[in-house]
Protein backbone atom coordinates (compact mmCIF):
# COMPACT_ATOMS: atom_id res chain seq x y z
CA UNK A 1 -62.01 -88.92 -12.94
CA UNK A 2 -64.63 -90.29 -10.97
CA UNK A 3 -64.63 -90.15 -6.92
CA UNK A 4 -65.37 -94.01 -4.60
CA UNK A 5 -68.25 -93.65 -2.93
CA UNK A 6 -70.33 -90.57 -1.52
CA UNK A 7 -73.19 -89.87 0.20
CA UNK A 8 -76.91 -89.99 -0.90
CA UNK A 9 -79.27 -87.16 -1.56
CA UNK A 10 -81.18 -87.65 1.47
CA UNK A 11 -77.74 -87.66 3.60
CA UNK A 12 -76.25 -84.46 2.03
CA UNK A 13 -79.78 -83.00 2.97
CA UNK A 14 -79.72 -83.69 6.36
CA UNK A 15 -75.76 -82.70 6.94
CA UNK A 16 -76.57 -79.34 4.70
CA UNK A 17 -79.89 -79.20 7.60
CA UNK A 18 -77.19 -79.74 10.38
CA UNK A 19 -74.50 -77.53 9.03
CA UNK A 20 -77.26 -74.31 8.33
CA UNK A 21 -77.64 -74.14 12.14
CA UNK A 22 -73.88 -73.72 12.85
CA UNK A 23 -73.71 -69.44 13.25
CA UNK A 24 -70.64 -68.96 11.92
CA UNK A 25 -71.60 -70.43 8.75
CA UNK A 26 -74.96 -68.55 8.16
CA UNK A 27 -72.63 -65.62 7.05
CA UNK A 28 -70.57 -65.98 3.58
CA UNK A 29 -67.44 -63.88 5.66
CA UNK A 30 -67.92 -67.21 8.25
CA UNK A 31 -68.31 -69.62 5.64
CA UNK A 32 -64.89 -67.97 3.63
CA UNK A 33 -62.89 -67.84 7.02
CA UNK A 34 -63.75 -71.78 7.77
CA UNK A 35 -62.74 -72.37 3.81
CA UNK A 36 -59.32 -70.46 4.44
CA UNK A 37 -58.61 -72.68 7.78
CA UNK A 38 -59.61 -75.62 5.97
CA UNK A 39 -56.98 -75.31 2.88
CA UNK A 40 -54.41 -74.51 5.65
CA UNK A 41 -55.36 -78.17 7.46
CA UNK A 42 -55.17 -79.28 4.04
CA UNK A 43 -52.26 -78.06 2.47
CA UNK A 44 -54.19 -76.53 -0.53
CA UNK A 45 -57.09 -74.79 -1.76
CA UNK A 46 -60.27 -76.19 -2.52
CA UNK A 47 -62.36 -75.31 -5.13
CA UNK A 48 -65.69 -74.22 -4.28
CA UNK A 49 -67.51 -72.01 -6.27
CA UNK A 50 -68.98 -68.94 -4.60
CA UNK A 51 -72.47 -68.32 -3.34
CA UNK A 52 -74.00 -65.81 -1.01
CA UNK A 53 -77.35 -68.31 -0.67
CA UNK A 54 -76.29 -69.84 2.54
CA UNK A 55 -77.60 -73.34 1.35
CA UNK A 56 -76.46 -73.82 -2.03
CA UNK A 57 -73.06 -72.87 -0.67
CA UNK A 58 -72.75 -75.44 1.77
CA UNK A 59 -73.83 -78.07 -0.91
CA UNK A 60 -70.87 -76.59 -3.06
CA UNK A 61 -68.34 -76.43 0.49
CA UNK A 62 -69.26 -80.38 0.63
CA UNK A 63 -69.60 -82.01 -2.60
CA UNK A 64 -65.81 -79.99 -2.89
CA UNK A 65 -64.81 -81.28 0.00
CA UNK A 66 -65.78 -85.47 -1.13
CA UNK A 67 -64.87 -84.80 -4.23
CA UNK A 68 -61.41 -83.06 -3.93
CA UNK A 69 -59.81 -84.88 -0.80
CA UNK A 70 -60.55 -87.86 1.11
CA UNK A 71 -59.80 -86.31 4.62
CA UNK A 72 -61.61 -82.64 4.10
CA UNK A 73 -65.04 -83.33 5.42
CA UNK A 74 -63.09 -84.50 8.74
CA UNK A 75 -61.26 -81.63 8.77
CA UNK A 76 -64.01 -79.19 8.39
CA UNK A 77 -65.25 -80.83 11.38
CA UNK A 78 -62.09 -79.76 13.01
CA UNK A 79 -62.37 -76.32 11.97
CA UNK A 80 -65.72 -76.02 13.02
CA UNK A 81 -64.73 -76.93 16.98
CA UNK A 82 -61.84 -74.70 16.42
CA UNK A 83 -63.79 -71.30 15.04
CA UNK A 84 -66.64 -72.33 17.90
CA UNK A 85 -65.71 -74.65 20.59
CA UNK A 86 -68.39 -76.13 22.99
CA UNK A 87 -71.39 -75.27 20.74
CA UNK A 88 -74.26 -77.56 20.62
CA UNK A 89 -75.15 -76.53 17.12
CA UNK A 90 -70.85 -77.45 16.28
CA UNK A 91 -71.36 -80.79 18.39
CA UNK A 92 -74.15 -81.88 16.21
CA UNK A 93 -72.44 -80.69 13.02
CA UNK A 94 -69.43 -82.60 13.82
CA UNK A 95 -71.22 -85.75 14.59
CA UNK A 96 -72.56 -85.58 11.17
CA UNK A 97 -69.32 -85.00 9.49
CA UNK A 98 -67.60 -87.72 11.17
CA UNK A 99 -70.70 -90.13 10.05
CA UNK A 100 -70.25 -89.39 6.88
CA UNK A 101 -66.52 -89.26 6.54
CA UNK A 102 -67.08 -92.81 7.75
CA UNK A 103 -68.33 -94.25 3.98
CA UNK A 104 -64.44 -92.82 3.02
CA UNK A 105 -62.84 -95.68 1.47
CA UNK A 106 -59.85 -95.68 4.61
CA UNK A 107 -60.23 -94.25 8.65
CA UNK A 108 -58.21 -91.45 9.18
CA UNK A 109 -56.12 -93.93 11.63
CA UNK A 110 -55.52 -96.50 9.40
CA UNK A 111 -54.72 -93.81 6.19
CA UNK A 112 -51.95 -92.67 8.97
CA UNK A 113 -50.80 -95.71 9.44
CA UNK A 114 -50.29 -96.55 5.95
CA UNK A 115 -48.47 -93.55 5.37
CA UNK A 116 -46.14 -93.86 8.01
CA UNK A 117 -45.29 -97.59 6.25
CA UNK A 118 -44.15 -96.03 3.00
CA UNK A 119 -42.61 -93.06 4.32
CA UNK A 120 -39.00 -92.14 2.82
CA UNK A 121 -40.04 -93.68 -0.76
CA UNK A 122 -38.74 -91.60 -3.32
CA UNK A 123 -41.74 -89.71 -5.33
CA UNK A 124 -40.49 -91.53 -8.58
CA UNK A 125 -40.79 -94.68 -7.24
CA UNK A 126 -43.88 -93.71 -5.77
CA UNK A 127 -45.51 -92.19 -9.30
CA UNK A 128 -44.81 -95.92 -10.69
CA UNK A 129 -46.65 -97.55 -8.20
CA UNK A 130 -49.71 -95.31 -8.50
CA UNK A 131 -49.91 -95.96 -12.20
CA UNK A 132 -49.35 -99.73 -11.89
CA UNK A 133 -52.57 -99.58 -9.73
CA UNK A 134 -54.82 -97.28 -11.91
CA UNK A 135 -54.18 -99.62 -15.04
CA UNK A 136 -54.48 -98.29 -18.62
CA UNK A 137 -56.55 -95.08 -17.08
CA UNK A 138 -53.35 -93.89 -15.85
CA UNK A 139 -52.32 -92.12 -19.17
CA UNK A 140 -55.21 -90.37 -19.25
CA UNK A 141 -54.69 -88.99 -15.45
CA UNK A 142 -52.13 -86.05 -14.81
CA UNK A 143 -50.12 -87.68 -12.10
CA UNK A 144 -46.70 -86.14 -11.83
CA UNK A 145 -44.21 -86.34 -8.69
CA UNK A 146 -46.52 -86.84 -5.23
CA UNK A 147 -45.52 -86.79 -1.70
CA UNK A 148 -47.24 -90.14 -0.10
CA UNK A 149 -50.22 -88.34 1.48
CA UNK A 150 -51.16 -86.62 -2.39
CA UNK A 151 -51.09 -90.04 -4.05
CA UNK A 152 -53.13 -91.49 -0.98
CA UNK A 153 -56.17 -88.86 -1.77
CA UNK A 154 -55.14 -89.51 -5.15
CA UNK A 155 -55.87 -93.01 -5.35
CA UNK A 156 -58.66 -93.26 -2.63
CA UNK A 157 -60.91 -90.89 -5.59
CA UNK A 158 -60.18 -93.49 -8.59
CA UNK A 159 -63.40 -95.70 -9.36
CA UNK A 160 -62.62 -99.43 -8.44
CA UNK A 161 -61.45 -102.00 -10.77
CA UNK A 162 -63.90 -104.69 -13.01
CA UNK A 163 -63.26 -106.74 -10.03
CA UNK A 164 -64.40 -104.25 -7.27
CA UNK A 165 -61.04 -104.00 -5.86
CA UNK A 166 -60.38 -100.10 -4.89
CA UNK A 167 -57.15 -99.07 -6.93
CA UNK A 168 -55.36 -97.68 -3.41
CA UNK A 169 -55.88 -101.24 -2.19
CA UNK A 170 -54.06 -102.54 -5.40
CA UNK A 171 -50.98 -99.70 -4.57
CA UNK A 172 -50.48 -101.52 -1.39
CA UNK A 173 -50.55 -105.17 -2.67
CA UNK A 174 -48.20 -104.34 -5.65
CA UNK A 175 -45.89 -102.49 -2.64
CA UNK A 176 -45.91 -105.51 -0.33
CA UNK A 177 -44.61 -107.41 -3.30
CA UNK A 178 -41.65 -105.47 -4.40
CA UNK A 179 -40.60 -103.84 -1.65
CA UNK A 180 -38.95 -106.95 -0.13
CA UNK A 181 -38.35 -105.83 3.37
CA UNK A 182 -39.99 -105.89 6.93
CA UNK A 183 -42.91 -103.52 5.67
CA UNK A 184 -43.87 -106.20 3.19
CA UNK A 185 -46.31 -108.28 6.04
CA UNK A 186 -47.09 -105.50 7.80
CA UNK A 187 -48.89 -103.61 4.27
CA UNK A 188 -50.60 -106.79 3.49
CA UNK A 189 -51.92 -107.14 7.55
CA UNK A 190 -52.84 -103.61 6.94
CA UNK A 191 -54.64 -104.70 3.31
CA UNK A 192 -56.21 -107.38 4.94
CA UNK A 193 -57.91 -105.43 7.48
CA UNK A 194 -59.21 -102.52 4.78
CA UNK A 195 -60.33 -105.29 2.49
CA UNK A 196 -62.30 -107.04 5.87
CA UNK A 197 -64.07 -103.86 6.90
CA UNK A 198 -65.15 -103.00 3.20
CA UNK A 199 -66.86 -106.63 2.63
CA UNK A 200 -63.88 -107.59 0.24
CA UNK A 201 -61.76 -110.15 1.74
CA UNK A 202 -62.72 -112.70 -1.02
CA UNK A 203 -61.65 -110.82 -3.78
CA UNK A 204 -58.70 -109.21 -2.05
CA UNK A 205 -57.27 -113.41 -1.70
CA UNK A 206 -57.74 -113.18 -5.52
CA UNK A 207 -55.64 -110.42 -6.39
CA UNK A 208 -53.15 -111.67 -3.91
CA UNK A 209 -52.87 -115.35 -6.07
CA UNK A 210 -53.29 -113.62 -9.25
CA UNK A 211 -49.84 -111.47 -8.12
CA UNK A 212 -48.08 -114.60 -6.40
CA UNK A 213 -45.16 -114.69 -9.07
CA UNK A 214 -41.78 -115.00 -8.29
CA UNK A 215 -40.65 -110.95 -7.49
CA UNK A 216 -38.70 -109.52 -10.03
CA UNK A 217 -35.54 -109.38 -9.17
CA UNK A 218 -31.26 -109.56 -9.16
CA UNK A 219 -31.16 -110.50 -12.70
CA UNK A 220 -35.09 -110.02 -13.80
CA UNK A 221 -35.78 -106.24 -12.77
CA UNK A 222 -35.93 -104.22 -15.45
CA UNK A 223 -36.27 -100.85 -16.28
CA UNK A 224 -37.19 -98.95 -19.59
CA UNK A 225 -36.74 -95.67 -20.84
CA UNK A 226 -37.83 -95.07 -24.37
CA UNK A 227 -37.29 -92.15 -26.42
CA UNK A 228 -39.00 -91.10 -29.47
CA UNK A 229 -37.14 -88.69 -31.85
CA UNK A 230 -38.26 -87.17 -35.23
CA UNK A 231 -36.87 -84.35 -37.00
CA UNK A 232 -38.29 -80.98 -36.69
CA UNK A 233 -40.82 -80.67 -39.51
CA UNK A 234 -39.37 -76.60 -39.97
CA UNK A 235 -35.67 -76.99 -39.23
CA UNK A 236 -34.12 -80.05 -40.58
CA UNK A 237 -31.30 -79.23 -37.88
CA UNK A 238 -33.25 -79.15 -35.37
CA UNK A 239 -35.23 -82.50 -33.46
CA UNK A 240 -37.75 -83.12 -30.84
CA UNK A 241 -37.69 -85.74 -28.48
CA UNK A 242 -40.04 -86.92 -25.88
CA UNK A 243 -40.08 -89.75 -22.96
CA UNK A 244 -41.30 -92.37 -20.92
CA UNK A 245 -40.39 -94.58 -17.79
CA UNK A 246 -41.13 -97.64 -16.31
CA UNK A 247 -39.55 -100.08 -13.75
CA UNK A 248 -41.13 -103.52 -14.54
CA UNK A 249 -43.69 -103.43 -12.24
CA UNK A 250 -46.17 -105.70 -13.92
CA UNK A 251 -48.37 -104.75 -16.89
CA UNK A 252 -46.93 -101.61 -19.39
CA UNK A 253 -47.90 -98.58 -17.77
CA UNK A 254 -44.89 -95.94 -18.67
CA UNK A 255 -45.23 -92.55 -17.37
CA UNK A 256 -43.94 -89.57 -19.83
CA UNK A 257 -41.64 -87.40 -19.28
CA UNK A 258 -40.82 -83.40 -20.60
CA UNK A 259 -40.75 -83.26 -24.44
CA UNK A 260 -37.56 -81.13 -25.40
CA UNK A 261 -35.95 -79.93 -28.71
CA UNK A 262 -32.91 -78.37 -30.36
CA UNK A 263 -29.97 -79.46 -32.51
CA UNK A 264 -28.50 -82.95 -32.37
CA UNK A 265 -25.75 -82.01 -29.74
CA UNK A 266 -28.50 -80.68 -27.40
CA UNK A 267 -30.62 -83.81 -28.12
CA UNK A 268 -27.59 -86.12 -27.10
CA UNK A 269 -26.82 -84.48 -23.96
CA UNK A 270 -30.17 -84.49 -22.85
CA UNK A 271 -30.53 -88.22 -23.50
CA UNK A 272 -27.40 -88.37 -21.15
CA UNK A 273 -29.09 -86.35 -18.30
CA UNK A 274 -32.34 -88.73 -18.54
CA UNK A 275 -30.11 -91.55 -17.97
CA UNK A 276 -27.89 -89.78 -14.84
CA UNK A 277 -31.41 -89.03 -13.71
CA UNK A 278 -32.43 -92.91 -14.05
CA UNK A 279 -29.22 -93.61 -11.93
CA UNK A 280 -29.92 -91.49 -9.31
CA UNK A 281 -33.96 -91.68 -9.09
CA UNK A 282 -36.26 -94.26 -10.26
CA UNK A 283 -33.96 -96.61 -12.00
CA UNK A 284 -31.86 -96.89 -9.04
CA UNK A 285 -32.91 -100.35 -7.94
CA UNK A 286 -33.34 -102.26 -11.39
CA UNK A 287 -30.57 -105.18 -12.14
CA UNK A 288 -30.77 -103.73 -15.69
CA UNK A 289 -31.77 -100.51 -17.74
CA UNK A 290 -32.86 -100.52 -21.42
CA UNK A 291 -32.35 -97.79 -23.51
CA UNK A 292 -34.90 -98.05 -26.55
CA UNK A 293 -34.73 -94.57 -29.55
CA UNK A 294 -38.27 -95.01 -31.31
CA UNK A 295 -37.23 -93.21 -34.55
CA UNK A 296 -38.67 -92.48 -37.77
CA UNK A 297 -37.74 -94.57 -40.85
CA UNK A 298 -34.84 -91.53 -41.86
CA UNK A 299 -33.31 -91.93 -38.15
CA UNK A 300 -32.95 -96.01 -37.44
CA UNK A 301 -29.55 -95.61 -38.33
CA UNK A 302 -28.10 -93.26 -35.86
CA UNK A 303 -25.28 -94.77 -33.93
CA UNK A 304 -27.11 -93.94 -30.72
CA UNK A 305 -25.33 -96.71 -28.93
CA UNK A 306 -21.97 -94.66 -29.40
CA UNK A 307 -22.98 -91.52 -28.06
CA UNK A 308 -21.60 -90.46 -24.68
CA UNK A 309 -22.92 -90.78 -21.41
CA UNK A 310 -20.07 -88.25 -19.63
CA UNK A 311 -20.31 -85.08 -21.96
CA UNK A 312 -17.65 -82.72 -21.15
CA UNK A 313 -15.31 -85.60 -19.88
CA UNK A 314 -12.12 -86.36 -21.61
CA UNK A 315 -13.20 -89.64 -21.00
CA UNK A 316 -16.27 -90.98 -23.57
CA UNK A 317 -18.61 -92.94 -22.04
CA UNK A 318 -20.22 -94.95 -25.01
CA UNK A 319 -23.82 -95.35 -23.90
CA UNK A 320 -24.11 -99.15 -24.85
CA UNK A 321 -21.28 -100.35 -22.81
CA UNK A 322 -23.35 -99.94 -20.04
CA UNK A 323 -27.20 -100.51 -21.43
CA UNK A 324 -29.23 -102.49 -23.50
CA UNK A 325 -29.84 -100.28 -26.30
CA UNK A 326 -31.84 -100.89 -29.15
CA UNK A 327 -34.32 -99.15 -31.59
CA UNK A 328 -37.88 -99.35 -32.39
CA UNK A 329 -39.88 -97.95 -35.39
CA UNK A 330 -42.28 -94.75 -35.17
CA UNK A 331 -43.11 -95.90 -38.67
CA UNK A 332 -44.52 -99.29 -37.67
CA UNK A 333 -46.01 -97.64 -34.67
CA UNK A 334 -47.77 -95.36 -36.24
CA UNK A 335 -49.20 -97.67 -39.63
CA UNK A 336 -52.06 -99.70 -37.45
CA UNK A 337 -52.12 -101.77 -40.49
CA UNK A 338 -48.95 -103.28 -39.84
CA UNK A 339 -49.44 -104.38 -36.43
CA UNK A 340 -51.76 -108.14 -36.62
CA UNK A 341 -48.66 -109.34 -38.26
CA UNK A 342 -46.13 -108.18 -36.31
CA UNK A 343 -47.90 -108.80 -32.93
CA UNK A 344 -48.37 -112.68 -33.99
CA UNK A 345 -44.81 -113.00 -34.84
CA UNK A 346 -43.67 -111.22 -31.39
CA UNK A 347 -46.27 -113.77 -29.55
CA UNK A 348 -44.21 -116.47 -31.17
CA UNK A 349 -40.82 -114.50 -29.88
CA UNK A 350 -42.13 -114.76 -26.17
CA UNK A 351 -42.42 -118.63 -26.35
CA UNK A 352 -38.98 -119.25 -27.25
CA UNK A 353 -36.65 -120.80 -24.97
CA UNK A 354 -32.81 -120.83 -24.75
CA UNK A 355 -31.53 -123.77 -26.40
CA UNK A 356 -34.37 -124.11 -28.63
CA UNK A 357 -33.78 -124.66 -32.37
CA UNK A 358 -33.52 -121.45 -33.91
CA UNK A 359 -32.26 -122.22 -37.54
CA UNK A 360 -36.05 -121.52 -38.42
CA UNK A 361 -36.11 -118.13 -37.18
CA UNK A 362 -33.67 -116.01 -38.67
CA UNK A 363 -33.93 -115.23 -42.26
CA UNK A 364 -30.90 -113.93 -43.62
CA UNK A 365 -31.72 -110.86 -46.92
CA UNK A 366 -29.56 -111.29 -50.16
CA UNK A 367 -29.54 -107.46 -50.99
CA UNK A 368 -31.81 -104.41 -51.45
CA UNK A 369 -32.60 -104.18 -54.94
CA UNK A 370 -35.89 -103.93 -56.09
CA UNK A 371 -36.23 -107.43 -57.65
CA UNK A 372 -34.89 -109.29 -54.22
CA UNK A 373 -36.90 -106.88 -52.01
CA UNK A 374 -39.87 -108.70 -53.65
CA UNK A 375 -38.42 -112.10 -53.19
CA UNK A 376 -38.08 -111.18 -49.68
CA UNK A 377 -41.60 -109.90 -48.83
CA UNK A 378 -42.88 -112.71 -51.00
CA UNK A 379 -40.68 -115.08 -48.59
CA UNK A 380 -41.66 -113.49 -45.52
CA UNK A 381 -45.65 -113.55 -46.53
CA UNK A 382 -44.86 -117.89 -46.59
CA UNK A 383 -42.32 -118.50 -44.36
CA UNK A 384 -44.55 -117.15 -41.07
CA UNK A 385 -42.43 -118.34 -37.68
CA UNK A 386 -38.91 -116.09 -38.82
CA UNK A 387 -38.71 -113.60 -36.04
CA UNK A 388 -35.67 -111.70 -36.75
CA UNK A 389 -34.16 -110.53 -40.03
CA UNK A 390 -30.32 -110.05 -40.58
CA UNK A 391 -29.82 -106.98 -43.19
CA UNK A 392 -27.28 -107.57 -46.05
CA UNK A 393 -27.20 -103.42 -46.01
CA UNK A 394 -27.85 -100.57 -43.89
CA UNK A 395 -31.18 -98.92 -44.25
CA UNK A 396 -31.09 -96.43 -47.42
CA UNK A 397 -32.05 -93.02 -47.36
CA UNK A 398 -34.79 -93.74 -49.07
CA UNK A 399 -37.85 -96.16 -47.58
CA UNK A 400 -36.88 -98.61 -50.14
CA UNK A 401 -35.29 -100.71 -48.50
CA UNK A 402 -35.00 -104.44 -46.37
CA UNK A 403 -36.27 -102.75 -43.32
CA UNK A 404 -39.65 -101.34 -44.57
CA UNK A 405 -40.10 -105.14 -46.07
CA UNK A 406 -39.61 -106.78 -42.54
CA UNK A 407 -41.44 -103.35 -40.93
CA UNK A 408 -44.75 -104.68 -43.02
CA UNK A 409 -44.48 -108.22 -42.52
CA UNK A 410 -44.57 -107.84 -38.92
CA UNK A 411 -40.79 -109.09 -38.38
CA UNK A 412 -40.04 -107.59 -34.46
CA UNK A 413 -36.26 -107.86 -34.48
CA UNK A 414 -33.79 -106.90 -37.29
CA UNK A 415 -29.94 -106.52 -36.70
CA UNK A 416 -27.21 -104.66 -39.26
CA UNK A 417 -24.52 -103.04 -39.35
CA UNK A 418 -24.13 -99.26 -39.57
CA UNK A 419 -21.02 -98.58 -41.67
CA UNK A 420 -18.68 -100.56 -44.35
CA UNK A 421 -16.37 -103.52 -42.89
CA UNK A 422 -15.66 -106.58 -43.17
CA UNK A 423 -18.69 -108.82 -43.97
CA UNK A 424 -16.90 -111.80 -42.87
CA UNK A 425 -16.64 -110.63 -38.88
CA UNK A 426 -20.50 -109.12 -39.03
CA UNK A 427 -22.24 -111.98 -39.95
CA UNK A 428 -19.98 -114.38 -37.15
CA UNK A 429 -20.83 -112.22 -34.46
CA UNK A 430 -24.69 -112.40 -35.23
CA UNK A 431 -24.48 -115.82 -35.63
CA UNK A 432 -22.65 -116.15 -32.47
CA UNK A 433 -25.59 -114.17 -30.85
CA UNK A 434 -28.81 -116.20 -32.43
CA UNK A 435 -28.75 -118.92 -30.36
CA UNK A 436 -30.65 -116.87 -27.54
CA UNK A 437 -32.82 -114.83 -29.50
CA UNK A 438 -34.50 -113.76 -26.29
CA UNK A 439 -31.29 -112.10 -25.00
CA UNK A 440 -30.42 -110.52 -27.89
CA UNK A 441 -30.39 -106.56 -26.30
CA UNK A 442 -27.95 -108.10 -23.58
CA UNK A 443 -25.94 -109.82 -25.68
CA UNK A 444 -25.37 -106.75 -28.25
CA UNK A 445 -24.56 -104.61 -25.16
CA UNK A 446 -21.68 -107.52 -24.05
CA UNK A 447 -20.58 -107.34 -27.85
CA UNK A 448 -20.13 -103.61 -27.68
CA UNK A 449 -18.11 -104.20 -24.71
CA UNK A 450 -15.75 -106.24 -26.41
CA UNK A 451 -14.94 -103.76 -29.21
CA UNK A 452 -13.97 -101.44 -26.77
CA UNK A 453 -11.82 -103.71 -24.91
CA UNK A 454 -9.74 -105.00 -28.59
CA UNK A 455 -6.42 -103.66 -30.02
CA UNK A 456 -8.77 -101.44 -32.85
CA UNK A 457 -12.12 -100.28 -30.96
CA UNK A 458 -13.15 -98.17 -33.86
CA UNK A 459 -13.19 -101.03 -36.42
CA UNK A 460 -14.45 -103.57 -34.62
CA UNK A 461 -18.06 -104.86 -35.74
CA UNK A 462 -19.24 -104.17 -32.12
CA UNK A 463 -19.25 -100.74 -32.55
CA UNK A 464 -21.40 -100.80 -35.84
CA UNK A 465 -24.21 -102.87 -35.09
CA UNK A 466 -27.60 -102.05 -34.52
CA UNK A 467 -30.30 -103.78 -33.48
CA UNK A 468 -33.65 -103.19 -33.84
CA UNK A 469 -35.99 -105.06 -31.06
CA UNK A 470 -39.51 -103.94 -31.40
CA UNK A 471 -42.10 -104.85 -28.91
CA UNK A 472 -45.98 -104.48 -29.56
CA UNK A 473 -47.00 -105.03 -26.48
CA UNK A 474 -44.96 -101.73 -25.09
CA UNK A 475 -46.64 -99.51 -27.15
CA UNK A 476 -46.23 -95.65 -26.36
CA UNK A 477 -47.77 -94.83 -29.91
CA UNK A 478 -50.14 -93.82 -31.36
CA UNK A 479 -51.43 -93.27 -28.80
CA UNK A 480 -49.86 -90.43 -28.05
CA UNK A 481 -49.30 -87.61 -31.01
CA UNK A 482 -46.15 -85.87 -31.75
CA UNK A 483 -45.80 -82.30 -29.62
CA UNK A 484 -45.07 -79.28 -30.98
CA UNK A 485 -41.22 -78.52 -30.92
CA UNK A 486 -40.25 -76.64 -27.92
CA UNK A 487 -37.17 -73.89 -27.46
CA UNK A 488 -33.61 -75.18 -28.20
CA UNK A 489 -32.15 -76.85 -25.24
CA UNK A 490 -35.45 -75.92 -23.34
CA UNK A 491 -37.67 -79.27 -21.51
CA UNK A 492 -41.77 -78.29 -21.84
């Protein structure tokens, strides 16, 4: 990770000059005491590597100090007028510390400021918001749950965008725009100021128009959690499962979670404990949560919509009552060559309107032999603008099958039903659902909700159908390979 901007050589030269004639830090017991004050100050440790050469150490103190925490070279002025008050040789130091503390991206009033405006955020919330500023960089940063003044420093070191825009600056702009309360004017007054004294007000008015679209919210805030599953490759009992967030925030940036593993009971409980956590943390303030299982080819058709959200209650909870739940492919996610196809077809999803014509865009399969799967592919290679394939069976045990056809043609949405019924009700209730294609997730979840509201919940079609509704441009593979499987009801 690379830090904003820093000194010269000939300023570190003259501050290392400055600093040499301060007593207390001609001795290495000095120089460790002023270290140990410092982390206090700072709430942590630097690291400086050791040096009994007087001058190379202080290079090491300071380039630790810029390169490690935005406020530090401040605060070793501090601790310098603590250890020896009133010294000329402090007074100079000090004045040299404070000059260059001044090329830090934010004053230390202003940083205080801001962090009194976005005190009481939860850290969840807060994570989000630091990787909708960093961009696509963000998965390759460590950034986990931070108090405000960690993600502050944290930001204030990333390099600026393309655009010159400082990432921290971004944070605040993408906070005055969801937040939605009377902090919103006050962090853009505050923006506008930073943006002002850094020679960026132009560019700042930019980012401003480029963001100036409608807040999501009531009805358009979404949130995702997706979780990829595969069996473990030792213990076919046994499955590992891993992560990610987001609360639509603008751009895909999700932020993964713990992987965890153990037997399929374990696995569904834990699902149920990432979603109470959802509830009760980051989640809390999206209009609507989607639940999406990336799963291998052997996995697509676990009834994950069924399984319970209150374990232990002699009341079951069926998770798709209450969320959009879908699945995705890890096949298709991993197979690069699959993806030109599919993401032109999903491009053409995006455009679709309600009300539209959609006769065109569902194909309907004939069966799963190997003869029609042929027909099919050979269909699907001509008949380009079908976005969504209705199965005549449920996926096989075997790959050979509808869904690898429509996996390799690039179709993003497939819907079937799990078990044997009546074909008759399936196909009206899909039918009944096609003429939004867009909503399809929401309006699976409201036909869920009416099987468990009829005279016969276990029969009804509602409770057998699956849809798949895969998304290209929310990509959390490849990415990202699959972990090593962890200890039995254990998170990493």
């Amino acid at each position: 990770m690379a830090v904003g901007v820093g000194p010269d050589r000939h300023g570190w030269r003259v501050l290392v000059d400055t600093l040499e004639q301060v007593p207390v830090l001609r001795d290495p017991g000095g120089r460790r005491l002023c270290l140990d004050l410092l982390d206090d100050h700072l709430g942590f440790a630097l690291q400086v590597p050791e040096s009994n050469a007087t001058r190379l150490h202080l290079f090491h103190i300071l380039v630790a100090c810029k390169r490690q925490h935005p406020r530090a070279l401040g605060m070793l002025a501090k601790v310098l007028n603590d250890v020896e008050p009133g010294s000329p040789a402090v007074r100079r130091a000090c004045q040299a510390l404070d000059d260059m503390s001044a090329l830090d991206l934010v004053p230390e009033r202003a940083r205080d400021e801001l962090l009194g405006l976005i005190s009481g955020m939860s850290e969840d919330r807060l994570v989000d918001f630091v990787h909708a500023a960093v961009g696509p960089v963000a998965a390759e940063l460590a950034i986990d749950h931070q108090r405000p003044e960690e993600a502050l420093a944290f930001l204030e070191q990333v390099n600026a965008r393309p655009d010159g825009v400082p990432p921290l600056l971004v944070f605040v702009e993408y906070l005055a725009r969801h937040l939605g309360d009377q902090r919103c004017e006050q962090l853009r007054e505050w923006n506008d100021r930073q943006a002002n004294r850094i020679g960026i007000t132009e560019k700042m008015r930019a980012l401003r128009i480029e963001h100036a679209e409608p807040v999501p919210r009531g009805g358009d805030l979404m949130a995702y959690l997706v979780i990829r599953m595969e069996r473990d490759l030792l213990d076919a009992d046994r499955y590992t499962l891993t992560h990610w967030r987001q609360v639509d925030l603008g751009g895909w940036h999700p932020l993964r979670g713990d992987g965890f593993a153990g037997d399929m009971d374990a696995i569904r409980r834990h699902v149920a404990e990432l979603i109470a956590e959802a509830e009760t943390g980051w989640a809390q303030d999206a209009a609507n949560v989607r639940v999406e299982f990336l799963l291998p080819f052997e996995l697509l058709n676990l009834p994950v919509d069924q399984w319970d959200l209150e374990s232990g209650s002699g009341l079951p909870r069926p998770m798709g009552l209450s969320y959009q739940v879908v699945v995705r492919s890890l096949d298709r996610a991993r197979a690069p060559r699959w993806h030109r196809e599919w993401r032109r077809r999903w491009s053409l999803l995006k455009e679709m309107r309600p009300g539209a014509e959609m006769t065109d865009h569902w194909l309907w399969s004939e069966a799963a032999k190997p003869r029609q799967l042929t027909g099919l592919e050979a269909r699907l290679a001509i008949e380009r603008d079908v976005l969504s394939l209705v199965l005549r069976t449920r996926p096989a045990d075997s790959e050979l099958s509808e869904v690898l056809v429509g996996l390799r043609t690039g179709i993003p949405v497939m819907v079937w039903s799990r078990a044997d019924g009546p074909r008759s009700a399936f196909e009206a209730a899909v039918r009944e659902m096609q003429e939004d294609l867009g909503a399809l997730p929401e309006q699976a979840r409201r036909l869920r909700s009416r099987a468990s509201q009829s005279a016969r919940p276990r029969s009804h079609v509602g409770n057998r159908v699956t849809v798949l509704w895969d998304d290209p441009e929310r990509t959390v593979e490849p990415l990202d390979p699959p972990e090593a499987p962890h200890e039995e009801g254990t998170a990493s």
